[in-house]
N, C-alpha and C. Protein backbone atom coordinates (compact mmCIF):
# COMPACT_ATOMS: atom_id res chain seq x y z
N UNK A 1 220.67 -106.28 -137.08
CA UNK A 1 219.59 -107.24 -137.03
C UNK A 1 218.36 -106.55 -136.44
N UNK A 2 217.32 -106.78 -137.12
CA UNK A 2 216.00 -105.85 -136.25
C UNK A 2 215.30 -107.32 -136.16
N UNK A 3 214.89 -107.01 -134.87
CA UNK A 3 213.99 -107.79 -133.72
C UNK A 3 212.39 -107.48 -134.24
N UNK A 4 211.85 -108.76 -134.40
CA UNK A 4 210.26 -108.72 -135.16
C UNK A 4 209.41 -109.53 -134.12
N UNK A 5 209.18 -108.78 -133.11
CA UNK A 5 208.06 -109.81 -131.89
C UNK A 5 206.80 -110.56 -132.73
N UNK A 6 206.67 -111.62 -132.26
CA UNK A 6 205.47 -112.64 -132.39
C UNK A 6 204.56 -112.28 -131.82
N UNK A 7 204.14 -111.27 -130.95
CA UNK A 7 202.84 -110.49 -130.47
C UNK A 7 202.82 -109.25 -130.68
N UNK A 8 201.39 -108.94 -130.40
CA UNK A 8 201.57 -107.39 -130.91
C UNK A 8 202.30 -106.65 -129.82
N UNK A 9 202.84 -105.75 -129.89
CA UNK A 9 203.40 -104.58 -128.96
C UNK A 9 202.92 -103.25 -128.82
N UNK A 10 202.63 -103.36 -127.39
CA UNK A 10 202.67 -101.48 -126.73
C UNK A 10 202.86 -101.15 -126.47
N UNK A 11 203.20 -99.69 -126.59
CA UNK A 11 204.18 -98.92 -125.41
C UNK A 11 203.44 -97.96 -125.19
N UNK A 12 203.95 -97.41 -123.74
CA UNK A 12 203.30 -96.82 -123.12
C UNK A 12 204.10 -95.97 -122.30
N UNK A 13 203.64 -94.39 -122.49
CA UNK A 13 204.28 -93.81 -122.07
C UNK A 13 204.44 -93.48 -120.62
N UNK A 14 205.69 -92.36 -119.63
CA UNK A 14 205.58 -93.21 -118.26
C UNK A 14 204.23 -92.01 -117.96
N UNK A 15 203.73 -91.04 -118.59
CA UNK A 15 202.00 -90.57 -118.19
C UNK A 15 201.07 -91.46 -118.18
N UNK A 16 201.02 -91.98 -119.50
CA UNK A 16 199.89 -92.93 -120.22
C UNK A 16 199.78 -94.09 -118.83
N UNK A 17 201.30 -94.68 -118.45
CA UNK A 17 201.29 -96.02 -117.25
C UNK A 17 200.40 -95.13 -116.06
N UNK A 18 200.52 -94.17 -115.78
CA UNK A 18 200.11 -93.79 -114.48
C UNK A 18 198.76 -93.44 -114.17
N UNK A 19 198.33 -92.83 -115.42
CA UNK A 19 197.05 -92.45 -115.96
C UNK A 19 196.23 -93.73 -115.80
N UNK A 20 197.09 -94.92 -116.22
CA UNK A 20 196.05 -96.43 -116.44
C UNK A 20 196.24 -96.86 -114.81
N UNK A 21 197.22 -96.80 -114.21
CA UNK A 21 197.36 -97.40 -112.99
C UNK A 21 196.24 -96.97 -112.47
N UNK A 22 195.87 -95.31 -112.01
CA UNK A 22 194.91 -94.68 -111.29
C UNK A 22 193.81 -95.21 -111.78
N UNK A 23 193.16 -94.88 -112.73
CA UNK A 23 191.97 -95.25 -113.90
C UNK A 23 191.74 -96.39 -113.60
N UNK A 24 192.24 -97.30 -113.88
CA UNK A 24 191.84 -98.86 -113.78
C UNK A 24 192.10 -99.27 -112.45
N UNK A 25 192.46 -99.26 -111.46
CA UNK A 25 192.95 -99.02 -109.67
C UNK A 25 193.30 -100.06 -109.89
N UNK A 26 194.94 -100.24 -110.88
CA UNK A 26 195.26 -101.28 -110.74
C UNK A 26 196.16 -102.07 -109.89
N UNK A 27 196.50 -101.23 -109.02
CA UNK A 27 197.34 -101.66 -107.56
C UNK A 27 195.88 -102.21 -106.84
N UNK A 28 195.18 -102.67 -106.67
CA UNK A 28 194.19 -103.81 -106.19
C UNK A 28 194.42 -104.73 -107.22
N UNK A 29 193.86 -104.77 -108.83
CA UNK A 29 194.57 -106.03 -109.40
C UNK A 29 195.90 -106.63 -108.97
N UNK A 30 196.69 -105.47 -108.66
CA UNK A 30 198.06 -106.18 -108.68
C UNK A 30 198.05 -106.90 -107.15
N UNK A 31 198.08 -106.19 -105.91
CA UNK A 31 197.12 -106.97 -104.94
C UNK A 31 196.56 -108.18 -104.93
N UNK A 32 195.81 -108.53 -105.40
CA UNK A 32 194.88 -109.64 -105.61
C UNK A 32 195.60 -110.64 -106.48
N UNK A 33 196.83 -110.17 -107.38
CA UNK A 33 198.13 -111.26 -107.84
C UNK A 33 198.86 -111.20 -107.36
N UNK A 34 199.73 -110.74 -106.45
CA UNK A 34 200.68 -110.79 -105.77
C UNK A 34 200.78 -112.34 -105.37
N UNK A 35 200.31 -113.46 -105.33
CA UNK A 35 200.61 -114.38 -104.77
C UNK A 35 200.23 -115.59 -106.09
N UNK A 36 199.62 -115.09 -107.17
CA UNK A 36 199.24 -116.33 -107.57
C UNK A 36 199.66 -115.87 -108.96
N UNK A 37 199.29 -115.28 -110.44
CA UNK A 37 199.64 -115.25 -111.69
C UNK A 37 201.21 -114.44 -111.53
N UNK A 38 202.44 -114.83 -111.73
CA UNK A 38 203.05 -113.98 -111.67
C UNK A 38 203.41 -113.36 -112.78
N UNK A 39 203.56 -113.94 -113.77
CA UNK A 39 203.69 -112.58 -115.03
C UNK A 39 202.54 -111.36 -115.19
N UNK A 40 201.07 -111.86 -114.95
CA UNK A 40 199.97 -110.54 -114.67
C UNK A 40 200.91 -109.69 -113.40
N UNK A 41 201.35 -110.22 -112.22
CA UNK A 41 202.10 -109.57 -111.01
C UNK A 41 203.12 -108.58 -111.54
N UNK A 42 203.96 -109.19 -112.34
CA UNK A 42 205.18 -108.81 -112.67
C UNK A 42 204.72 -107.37 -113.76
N UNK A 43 203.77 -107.83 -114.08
CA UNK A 43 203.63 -106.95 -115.58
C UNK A 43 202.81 -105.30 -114.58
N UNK A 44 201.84 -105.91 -113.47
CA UNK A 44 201.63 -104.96 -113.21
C UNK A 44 202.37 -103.79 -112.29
N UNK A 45 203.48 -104.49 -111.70
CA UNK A 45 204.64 -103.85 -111.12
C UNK A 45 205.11 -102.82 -111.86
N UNK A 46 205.55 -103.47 -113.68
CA UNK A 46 206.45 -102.85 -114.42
C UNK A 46 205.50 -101.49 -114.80
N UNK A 47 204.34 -101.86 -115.01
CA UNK A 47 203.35 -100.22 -115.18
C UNK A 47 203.48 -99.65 -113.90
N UNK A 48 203.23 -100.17 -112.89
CA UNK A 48 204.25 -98.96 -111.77
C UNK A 48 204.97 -98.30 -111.71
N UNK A 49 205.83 -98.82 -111.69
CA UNK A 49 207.60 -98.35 -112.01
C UNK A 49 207.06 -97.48 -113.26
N UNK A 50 207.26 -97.56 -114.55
CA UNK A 50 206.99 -96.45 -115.34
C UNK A 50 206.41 -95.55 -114.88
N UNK A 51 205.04 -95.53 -114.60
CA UNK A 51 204.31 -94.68 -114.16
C UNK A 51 204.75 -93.34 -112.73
N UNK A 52 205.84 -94.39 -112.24
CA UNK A 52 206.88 -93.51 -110.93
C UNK A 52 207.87 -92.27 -111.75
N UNK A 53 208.37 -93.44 -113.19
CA UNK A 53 209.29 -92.45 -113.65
C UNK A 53 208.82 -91.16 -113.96
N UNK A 54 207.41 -90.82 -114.05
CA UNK A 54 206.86 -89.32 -114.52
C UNK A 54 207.44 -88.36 -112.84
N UNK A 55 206.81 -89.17 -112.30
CA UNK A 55 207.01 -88.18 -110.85
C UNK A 55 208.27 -88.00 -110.49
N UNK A 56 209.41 -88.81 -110.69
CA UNK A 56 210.43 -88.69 -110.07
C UNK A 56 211.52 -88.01 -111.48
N UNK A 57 210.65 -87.47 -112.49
CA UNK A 57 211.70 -86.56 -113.52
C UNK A 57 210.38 -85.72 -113.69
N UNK A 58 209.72 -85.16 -113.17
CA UNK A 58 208.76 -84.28 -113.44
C UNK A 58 209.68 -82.75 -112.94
N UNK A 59 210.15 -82.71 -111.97
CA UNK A 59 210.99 -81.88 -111.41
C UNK A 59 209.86 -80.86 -110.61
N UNK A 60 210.30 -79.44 -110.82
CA UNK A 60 209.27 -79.19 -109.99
C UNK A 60 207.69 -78.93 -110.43
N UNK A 61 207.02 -77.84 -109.66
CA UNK A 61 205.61 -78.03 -110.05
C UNK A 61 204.92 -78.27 -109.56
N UNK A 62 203.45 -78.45 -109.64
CA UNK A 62 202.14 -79.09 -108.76
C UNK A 62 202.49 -80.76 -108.67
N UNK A 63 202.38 -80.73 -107.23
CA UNK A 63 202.53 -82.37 -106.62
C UNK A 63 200.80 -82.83 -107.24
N UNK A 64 201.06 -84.12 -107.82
CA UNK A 64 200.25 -84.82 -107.93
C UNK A 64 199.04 -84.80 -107.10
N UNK A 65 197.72 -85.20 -107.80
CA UNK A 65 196.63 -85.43 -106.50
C UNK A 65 197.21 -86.22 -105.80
N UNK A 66 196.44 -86.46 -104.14
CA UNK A 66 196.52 -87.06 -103.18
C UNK A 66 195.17 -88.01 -103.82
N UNK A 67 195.69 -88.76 -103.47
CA UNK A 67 194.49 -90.04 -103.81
C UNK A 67 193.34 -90.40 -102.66
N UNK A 68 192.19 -90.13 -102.61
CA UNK A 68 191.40 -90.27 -101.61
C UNK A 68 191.92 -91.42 -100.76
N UNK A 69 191.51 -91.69 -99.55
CA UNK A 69 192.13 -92.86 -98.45
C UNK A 69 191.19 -93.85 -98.76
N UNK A 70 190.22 -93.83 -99.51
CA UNK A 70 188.95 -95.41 -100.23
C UNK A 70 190.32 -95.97 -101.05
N UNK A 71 190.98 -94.93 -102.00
CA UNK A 71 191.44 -95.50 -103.27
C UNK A 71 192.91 -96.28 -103.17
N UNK A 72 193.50 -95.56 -102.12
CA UNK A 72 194.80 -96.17 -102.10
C UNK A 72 195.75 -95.21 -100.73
N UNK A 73 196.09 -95.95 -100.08
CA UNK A 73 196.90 -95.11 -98.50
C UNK A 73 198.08 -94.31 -99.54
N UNK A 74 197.83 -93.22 -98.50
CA UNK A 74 199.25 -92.10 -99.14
C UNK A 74 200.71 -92.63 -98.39
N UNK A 75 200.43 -93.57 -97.25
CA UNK A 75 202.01 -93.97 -96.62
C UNK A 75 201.63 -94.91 -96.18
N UNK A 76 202.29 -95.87 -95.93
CA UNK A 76 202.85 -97.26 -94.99
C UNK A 76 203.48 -97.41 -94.11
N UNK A 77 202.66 -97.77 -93.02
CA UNK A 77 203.81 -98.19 -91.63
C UNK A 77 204.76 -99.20 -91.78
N UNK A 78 205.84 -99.19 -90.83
CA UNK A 78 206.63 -100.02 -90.39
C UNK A 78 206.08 -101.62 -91.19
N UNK A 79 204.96 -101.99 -90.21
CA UNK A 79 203.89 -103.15 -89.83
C UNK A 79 203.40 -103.99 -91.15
N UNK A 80 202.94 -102.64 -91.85
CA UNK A 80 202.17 -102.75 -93.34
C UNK A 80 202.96 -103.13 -93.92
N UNK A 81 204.72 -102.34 -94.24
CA UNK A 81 205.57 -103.07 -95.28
C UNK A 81 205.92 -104.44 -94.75
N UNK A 82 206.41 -104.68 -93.49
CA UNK A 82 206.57 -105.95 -93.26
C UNK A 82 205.68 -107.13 -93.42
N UNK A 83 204.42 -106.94 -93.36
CA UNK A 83 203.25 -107.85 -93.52
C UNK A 83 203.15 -108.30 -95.22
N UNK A 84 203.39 -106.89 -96.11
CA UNK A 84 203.32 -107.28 -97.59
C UNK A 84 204.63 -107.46 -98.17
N UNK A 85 206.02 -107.62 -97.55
CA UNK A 85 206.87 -108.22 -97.78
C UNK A 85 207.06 -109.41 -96.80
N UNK A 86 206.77 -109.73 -95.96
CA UNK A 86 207.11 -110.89 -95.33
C UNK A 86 208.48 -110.68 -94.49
N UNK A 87 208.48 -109.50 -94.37
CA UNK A 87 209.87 -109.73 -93.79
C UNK A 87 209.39 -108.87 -92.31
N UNK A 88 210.49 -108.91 -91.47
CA UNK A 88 210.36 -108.51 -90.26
C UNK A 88 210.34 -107.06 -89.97
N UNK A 89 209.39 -106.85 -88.80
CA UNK A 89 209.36 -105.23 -88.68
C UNK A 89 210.72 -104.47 -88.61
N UNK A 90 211.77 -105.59 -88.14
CA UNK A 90 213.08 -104.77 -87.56
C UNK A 90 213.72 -104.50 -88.81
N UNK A 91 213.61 -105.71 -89.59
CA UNK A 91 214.38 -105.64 -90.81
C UNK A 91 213.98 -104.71 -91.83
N UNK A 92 212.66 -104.08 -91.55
CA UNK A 92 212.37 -103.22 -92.56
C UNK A 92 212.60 -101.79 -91.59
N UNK A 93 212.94 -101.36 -90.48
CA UNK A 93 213.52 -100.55 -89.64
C UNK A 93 214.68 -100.23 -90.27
N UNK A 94 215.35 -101.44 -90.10
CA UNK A 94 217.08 -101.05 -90.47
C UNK A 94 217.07 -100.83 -92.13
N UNK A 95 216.60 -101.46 -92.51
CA UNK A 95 216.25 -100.32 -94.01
C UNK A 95 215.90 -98.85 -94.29
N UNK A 96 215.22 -98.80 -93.43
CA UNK A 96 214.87 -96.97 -93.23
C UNK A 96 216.14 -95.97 -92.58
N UNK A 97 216.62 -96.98 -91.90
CA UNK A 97 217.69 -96.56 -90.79
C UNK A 97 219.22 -96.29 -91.67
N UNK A 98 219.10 -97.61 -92.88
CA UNK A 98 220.45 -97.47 -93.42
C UNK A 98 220.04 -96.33 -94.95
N UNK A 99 219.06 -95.84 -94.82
CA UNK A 99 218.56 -94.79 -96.15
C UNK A 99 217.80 -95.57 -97.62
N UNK A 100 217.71 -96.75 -97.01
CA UNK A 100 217.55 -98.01 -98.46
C UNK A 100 216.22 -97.46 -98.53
N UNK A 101 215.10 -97.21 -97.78
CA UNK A 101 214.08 -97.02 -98.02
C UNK A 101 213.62 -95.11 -97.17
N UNK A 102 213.10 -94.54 -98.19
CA UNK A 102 213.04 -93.39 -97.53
C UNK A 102 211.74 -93.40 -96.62
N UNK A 103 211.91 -92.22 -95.58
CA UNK A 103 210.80 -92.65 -94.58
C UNK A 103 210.65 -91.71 -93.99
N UNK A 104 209.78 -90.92 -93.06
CA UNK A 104 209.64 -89.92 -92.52
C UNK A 104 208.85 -89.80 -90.84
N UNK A 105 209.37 -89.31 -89.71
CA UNK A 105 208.81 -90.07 -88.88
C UNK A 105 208.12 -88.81 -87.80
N UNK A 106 207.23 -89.62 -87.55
CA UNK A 106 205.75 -89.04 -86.90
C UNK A 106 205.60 -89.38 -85.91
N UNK A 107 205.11 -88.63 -84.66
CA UNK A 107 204.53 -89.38 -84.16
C UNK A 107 205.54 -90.24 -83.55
N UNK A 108 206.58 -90.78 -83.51
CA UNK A 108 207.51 -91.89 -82.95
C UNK A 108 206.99 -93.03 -84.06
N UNK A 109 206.43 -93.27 -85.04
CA UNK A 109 205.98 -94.29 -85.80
C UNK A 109 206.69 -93.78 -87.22
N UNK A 110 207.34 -94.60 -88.20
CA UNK A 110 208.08 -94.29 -89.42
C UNK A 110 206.94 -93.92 -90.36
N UNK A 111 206.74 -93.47 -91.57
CA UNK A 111 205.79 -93.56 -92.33
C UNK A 111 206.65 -93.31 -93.73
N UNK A 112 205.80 -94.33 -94.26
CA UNK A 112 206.75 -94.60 -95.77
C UNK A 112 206.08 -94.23 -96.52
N UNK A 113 205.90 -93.12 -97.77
CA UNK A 113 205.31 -92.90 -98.81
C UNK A 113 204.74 -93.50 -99.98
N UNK A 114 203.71 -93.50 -100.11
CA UNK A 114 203.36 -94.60 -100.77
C UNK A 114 204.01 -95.34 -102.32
N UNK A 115 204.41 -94.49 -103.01
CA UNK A 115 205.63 -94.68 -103.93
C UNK A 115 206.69 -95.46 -103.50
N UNK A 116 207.33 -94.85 -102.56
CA UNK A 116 208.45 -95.52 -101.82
C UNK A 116 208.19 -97.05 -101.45
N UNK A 117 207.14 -97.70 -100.86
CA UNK A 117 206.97 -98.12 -100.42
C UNK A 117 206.22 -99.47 -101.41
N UNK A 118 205.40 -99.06 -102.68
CA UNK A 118 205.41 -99.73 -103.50
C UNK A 118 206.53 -100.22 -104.46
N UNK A 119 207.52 -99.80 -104.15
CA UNK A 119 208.37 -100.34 -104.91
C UNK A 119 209.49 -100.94 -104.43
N UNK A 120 209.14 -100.85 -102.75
CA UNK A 120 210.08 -101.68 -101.95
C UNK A 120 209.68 -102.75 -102.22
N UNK A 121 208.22 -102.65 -102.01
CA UNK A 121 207.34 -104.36 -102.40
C UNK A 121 207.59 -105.05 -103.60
N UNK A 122 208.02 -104.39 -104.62
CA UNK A 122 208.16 -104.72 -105.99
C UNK A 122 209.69 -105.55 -105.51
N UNK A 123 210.38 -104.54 -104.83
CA UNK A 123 212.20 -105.49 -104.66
C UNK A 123 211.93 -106.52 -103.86
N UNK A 124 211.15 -106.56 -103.15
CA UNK A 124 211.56 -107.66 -102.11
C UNK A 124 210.45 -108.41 -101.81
């Protein structure tokens, strides 16, 4: 049986998603839905996530630009994930603590990568 969608369709490759994420700074759109359209929310998550899959099968090689600190933080505290998940500082501790979320620590303060950390927000 072949499947014939009622809208048009695009795909997008996981460069093309990442290329548009940066380009269009669409982690502020997605931001600014996080609480109210959720399929725009949802949809802009899912160009995330694609856009992760380049980096995390790129293997080795030149690390990506660093994104200026105007455009988007390179890590997240403790504080920050708990505030944009709603959940508690401890509870996002013992996540770092049990390996669920990777994290790296400074300073006596955790710091979560910004990848990492967007897509904790996406789970929870």
């Amino acid at each position: 049986m072949t499947y014939i969608p009622r809208e048009p369709v695009i795909v997008l490759t996981a460069g093309d998603a990442r290329m548009l994420w940066q380009a269009a700074r669409l982690n502020e759109l997605r931001l600014k839905h996080r609480s109210g359209d959720s399929r725009l929310y949802h949809l802009l998550v899912q160009i995330y996530e694609v856009g992760l899959l380049e980096l995390r099968t790129a293997g080795a090689g030149n690390e990506p630009r660093q994104s200026a600190a105007s455009e988007e933080r390179s890590h997240w505290t403790v504080k920050q994930l708990a505030k944009a998940t709603g959940r508690a500082e401890r509870t996002v501790r013992l996540d770092i603590e049990s390996n669920t979320l990777p994290a790296t620590k400074a300073g006596g303060a955790w710091l979560v990568p910004a990848e990492e950390a967007m897509t904790y927000i996406a789970r929870n």
